[in-house]
PDB file of N, CA and C in Angstrom:
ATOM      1  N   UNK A   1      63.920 145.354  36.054  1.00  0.00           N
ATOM      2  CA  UNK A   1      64.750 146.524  35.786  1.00  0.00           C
ATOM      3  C   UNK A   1      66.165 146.247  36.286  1.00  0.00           C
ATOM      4  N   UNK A   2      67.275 146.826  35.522  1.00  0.00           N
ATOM      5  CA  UNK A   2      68.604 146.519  35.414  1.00  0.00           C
ATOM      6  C   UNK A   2      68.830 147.369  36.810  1.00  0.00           C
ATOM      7  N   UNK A   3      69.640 146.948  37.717  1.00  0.00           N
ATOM      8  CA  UNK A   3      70.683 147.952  38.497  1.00  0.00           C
ATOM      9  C   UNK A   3      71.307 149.229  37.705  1.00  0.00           C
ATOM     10  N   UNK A   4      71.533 150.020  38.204  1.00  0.00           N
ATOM     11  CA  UNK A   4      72.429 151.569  37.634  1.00  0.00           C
ATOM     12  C   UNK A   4      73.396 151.627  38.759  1.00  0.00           C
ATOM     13  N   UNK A   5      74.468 152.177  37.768  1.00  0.00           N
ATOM     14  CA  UNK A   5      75.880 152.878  38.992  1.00  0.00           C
ATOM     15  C   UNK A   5      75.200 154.272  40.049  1.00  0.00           C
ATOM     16  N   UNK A   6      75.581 154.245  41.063  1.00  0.00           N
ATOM     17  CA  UNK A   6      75.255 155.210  41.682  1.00  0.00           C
ATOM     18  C   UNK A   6      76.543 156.126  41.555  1.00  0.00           C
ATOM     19  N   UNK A   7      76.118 157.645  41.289  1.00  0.00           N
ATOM     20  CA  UNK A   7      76.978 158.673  40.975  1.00  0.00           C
ATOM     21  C   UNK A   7      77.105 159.202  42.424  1.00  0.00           C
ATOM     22  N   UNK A   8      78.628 159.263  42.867  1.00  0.00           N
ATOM     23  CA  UNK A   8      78.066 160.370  44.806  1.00  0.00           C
ATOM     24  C   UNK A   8      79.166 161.399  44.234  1.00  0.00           C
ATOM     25  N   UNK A   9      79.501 161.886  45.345  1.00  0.00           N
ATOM     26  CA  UNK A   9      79.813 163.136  45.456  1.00  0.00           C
ATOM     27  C   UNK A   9      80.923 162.706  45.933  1.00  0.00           C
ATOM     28  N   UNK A  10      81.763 162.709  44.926  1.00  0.00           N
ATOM     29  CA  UNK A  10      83.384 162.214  45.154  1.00  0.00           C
ATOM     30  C   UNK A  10      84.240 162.483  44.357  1.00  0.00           C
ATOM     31  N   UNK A  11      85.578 162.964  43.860  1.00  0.00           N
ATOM     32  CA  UNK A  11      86.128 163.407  43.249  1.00  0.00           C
ATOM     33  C   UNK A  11      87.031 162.501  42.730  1.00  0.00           C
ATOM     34  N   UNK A  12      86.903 162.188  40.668  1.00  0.00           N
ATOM     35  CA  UNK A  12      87.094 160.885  40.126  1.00  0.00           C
ATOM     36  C   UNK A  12      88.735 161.336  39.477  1.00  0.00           C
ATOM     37  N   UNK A  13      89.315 161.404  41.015  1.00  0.00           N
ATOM     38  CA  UNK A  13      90.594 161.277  40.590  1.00  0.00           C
ATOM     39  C   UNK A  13      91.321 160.889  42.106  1.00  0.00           C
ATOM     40  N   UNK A  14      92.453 159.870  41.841  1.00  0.00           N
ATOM     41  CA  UNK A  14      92.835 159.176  43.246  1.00  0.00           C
ATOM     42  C   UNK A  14      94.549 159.546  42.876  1.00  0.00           C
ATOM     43  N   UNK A  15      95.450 159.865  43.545  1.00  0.00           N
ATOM     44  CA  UNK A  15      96.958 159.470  43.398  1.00  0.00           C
ATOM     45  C   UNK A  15      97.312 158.674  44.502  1.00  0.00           C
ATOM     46  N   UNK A  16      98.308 157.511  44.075  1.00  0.00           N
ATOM     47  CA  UNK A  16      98.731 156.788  44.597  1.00  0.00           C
ATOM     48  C   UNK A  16     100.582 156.908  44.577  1.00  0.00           C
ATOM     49  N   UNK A  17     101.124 156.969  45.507  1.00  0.00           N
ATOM     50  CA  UNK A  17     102.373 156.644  45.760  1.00  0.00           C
ATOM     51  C   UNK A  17     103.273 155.226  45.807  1.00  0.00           C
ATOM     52  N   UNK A  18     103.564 154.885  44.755  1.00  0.00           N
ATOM     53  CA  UNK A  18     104.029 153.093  44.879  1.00  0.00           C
ATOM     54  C   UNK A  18     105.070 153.089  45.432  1.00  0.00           C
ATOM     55  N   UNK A  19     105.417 152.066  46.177  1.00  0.00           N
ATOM     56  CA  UNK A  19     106.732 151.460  46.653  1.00  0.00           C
ATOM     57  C   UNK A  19     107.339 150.487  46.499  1.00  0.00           C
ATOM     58  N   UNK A  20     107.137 149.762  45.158  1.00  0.00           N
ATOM     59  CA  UNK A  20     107.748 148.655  44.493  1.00  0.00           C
ATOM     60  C   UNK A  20     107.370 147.771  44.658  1.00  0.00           C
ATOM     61  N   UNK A  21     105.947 147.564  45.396  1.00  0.00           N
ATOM     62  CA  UNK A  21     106.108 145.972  46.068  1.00  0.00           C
ATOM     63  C   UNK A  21     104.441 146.085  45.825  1.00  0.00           C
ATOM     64  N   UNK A  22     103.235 147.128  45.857  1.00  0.00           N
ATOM     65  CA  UNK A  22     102.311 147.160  45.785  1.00  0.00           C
ATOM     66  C   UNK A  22     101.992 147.041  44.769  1.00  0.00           C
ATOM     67  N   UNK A  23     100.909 146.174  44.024  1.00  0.00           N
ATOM     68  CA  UNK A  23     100.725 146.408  42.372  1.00  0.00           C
ATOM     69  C   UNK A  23      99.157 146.195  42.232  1.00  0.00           C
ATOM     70  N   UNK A  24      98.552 146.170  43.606  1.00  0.00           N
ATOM     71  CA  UNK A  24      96.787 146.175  43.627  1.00  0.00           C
ATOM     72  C   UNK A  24      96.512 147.840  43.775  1.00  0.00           C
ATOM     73  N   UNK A  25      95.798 149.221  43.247  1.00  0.00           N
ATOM     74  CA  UNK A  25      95.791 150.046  43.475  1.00  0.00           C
ATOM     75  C   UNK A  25      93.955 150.150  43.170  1.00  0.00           C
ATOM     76  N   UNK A  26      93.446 151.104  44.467  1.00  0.00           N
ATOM     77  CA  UNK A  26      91.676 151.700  44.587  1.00  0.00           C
ATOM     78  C   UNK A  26      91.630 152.737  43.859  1.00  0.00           C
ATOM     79  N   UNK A  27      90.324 152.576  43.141  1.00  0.00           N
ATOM     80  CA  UNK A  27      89.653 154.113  43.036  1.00  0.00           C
ATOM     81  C   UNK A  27      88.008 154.041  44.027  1.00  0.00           C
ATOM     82  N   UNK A  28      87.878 154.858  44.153  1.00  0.00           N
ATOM     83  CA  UNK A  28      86.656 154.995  45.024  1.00  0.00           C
ATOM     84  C   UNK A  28      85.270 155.685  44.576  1.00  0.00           C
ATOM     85  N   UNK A  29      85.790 155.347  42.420  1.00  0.00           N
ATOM     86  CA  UNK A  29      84.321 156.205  42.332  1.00  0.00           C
ATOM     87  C   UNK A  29      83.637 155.533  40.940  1.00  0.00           C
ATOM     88  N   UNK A  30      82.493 155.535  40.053  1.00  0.00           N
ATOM     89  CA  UNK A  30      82.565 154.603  39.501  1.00  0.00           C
ATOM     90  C   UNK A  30      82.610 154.850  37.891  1.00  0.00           C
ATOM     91  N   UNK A  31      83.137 153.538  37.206  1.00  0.00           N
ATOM     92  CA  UNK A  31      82.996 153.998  35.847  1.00  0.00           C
ATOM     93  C   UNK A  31      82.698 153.334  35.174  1.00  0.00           C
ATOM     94  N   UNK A  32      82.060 153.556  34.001  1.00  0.00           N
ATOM     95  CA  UNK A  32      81.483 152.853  33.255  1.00  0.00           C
ATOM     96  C   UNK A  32      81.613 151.167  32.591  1.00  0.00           C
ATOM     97  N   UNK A  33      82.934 151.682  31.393  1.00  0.00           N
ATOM     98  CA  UNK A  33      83.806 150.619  31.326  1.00  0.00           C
ATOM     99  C   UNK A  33      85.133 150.678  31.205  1.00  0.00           C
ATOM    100  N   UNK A  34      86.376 149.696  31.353  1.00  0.00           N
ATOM    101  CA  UNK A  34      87.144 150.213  31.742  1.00  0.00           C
ATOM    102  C   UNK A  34      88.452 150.960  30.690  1.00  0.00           C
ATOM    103  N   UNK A  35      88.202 151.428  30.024  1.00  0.00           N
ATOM    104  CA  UNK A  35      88.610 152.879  28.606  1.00  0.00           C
ATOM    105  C   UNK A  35      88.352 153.491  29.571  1.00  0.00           C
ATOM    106  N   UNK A  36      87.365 154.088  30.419  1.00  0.00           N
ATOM    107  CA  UNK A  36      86.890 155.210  31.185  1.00  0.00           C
ATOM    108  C   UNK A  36      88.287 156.033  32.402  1.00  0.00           C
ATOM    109  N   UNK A  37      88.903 154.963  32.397  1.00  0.00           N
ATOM    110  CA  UNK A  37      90.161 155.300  33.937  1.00  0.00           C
ATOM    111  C   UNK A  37      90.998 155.203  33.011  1.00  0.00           C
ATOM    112  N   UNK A  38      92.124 156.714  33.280  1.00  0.00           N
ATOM    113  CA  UNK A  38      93.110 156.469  32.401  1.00  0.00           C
ATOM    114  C   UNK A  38      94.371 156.291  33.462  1.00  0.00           C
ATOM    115  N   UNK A  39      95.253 155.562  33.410  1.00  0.00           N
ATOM    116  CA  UNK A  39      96.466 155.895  34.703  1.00  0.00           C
ATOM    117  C   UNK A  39      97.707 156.291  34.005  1.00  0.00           C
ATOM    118  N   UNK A  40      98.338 156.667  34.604  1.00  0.00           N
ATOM    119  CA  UNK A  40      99.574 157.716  34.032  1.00  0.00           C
ATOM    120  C   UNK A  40     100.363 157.144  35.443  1.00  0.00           C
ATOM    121  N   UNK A  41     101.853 157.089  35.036  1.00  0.00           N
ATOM    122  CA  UNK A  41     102.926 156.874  35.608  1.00  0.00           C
ATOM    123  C   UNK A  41     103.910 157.666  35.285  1.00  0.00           C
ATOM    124  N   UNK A  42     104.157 158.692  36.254  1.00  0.00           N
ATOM    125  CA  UNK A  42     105.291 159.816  36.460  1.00  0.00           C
ATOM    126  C   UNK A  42     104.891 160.337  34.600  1.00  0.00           C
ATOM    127  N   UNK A  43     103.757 160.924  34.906  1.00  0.00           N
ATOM    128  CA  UNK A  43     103.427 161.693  34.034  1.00  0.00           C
ATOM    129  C   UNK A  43     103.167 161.035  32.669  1.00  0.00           C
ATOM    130  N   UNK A  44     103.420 159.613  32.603  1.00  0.00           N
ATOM    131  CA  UNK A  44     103.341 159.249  31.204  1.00  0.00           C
ATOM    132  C   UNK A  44     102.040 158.198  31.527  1.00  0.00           C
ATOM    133  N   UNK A  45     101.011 158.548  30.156  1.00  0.00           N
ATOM    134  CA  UNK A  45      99.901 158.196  30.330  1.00  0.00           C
ATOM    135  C   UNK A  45     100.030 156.313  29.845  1.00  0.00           C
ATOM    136  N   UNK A  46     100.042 155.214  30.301  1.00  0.00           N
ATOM    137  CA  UNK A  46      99.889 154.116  30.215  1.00  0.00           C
ATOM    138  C   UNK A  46      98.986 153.306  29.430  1.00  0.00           C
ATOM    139  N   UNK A  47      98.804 152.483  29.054  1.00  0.00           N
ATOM    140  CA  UNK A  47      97.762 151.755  28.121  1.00  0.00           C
ATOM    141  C   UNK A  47      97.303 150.812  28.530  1.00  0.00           C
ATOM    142  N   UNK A  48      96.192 150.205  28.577  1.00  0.00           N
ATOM    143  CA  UNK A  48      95.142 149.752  29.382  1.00  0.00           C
ATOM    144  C   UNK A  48      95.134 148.071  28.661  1.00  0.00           C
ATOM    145  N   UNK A  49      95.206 147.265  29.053  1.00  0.00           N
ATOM    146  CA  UNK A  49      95.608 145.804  29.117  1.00  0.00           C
ATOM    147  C   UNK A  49      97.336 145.475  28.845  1.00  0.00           C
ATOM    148  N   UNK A  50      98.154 146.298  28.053  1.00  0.00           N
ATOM    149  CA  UNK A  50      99.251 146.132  28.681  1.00  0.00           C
ATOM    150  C   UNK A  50     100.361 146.644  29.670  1.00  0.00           C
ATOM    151  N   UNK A  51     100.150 147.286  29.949  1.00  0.00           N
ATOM    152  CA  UNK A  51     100.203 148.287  30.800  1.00  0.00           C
ATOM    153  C   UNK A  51      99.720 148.014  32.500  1.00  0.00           C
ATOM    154  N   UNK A  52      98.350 147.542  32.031  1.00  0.00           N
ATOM    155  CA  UNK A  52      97.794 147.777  33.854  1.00  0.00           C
ATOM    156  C   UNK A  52      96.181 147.057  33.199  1.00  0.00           C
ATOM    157  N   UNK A  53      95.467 146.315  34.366  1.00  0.00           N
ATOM    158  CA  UNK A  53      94.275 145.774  33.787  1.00  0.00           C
ATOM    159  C   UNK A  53      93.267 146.677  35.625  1.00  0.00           C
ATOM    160  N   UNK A  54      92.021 146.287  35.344  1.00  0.00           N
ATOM    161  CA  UNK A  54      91.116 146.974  35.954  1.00  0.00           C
ATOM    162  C   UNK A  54      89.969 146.052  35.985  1.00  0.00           C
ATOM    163  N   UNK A  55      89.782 145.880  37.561  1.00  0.00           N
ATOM    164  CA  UNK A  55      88.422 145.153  37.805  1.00  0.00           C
ATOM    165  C   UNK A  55      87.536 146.174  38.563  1.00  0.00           C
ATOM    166  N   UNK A  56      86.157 146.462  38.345  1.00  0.00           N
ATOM    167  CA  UNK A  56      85.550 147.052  38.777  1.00  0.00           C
ATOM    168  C   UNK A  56      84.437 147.801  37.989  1.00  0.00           C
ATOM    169  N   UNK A  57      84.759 147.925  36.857  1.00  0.00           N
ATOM    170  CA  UNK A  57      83.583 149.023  35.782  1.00  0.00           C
ATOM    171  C   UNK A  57      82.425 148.418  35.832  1.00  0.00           C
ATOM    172  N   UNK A  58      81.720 149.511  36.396  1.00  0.00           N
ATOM    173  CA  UNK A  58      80.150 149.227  36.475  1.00  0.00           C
ATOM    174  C   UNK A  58      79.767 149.065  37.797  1.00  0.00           C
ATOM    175  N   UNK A  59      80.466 149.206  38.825  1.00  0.00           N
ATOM    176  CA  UNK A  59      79.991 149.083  39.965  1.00  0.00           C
ATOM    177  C   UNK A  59      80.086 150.224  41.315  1.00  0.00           C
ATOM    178  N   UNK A  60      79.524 150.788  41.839  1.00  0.00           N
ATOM    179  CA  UNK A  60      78.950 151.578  42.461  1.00  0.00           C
ATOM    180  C   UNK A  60      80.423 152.264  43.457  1.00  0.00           C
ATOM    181  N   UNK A  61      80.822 151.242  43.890  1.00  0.00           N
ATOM    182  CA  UNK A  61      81.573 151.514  44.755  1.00  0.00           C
ATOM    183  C   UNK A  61      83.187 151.805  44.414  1.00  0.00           C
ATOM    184  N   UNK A  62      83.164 151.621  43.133  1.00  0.00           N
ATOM    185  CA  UNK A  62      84.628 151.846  41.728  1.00  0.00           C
ATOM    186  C   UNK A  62      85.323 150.430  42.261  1.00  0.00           C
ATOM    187  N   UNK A  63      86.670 150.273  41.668  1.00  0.00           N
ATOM    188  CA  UNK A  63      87.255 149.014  42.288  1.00  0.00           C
ATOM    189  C   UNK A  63      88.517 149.085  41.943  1.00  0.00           C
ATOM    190  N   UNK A  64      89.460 147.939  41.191  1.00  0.00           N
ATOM    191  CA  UNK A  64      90.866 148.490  41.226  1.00  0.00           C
ATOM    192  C   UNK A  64      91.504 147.943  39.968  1.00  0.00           C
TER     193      UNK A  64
END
């Protein structure tokens, strides 16, 4: 039998404050695949491989 994501009791939304120099950013909850996380920058919603990439979908503990 396959592993499953564990669902907790956490709220699947994180804001982060950048300071020009950081470009690794956490989430702490998990998702499926990565279409699932959308990120938005000063309100404008971003697009997902050019824009910003994501390691972590599928794993329990979310990732970044």
């Amino acid at each position: 039998m396959s592993d499953h994501i564990q669902i907790g009791d956490i709220s699947p939304r994180v804001q982060h404050i950048g300071d020009g120099t950081q470009t690794v950013f956490t989430f702490p909850f998990p998702i499926f695949k990565d279409e699932d996380l959308e990120v938005y920058i000063n309100g404008t919603l971003k697009t997902l491989a050019s824009d910003y990439t994501i390691t972590g979908a599928g794993a329990s503990s979310g990732g970044e």
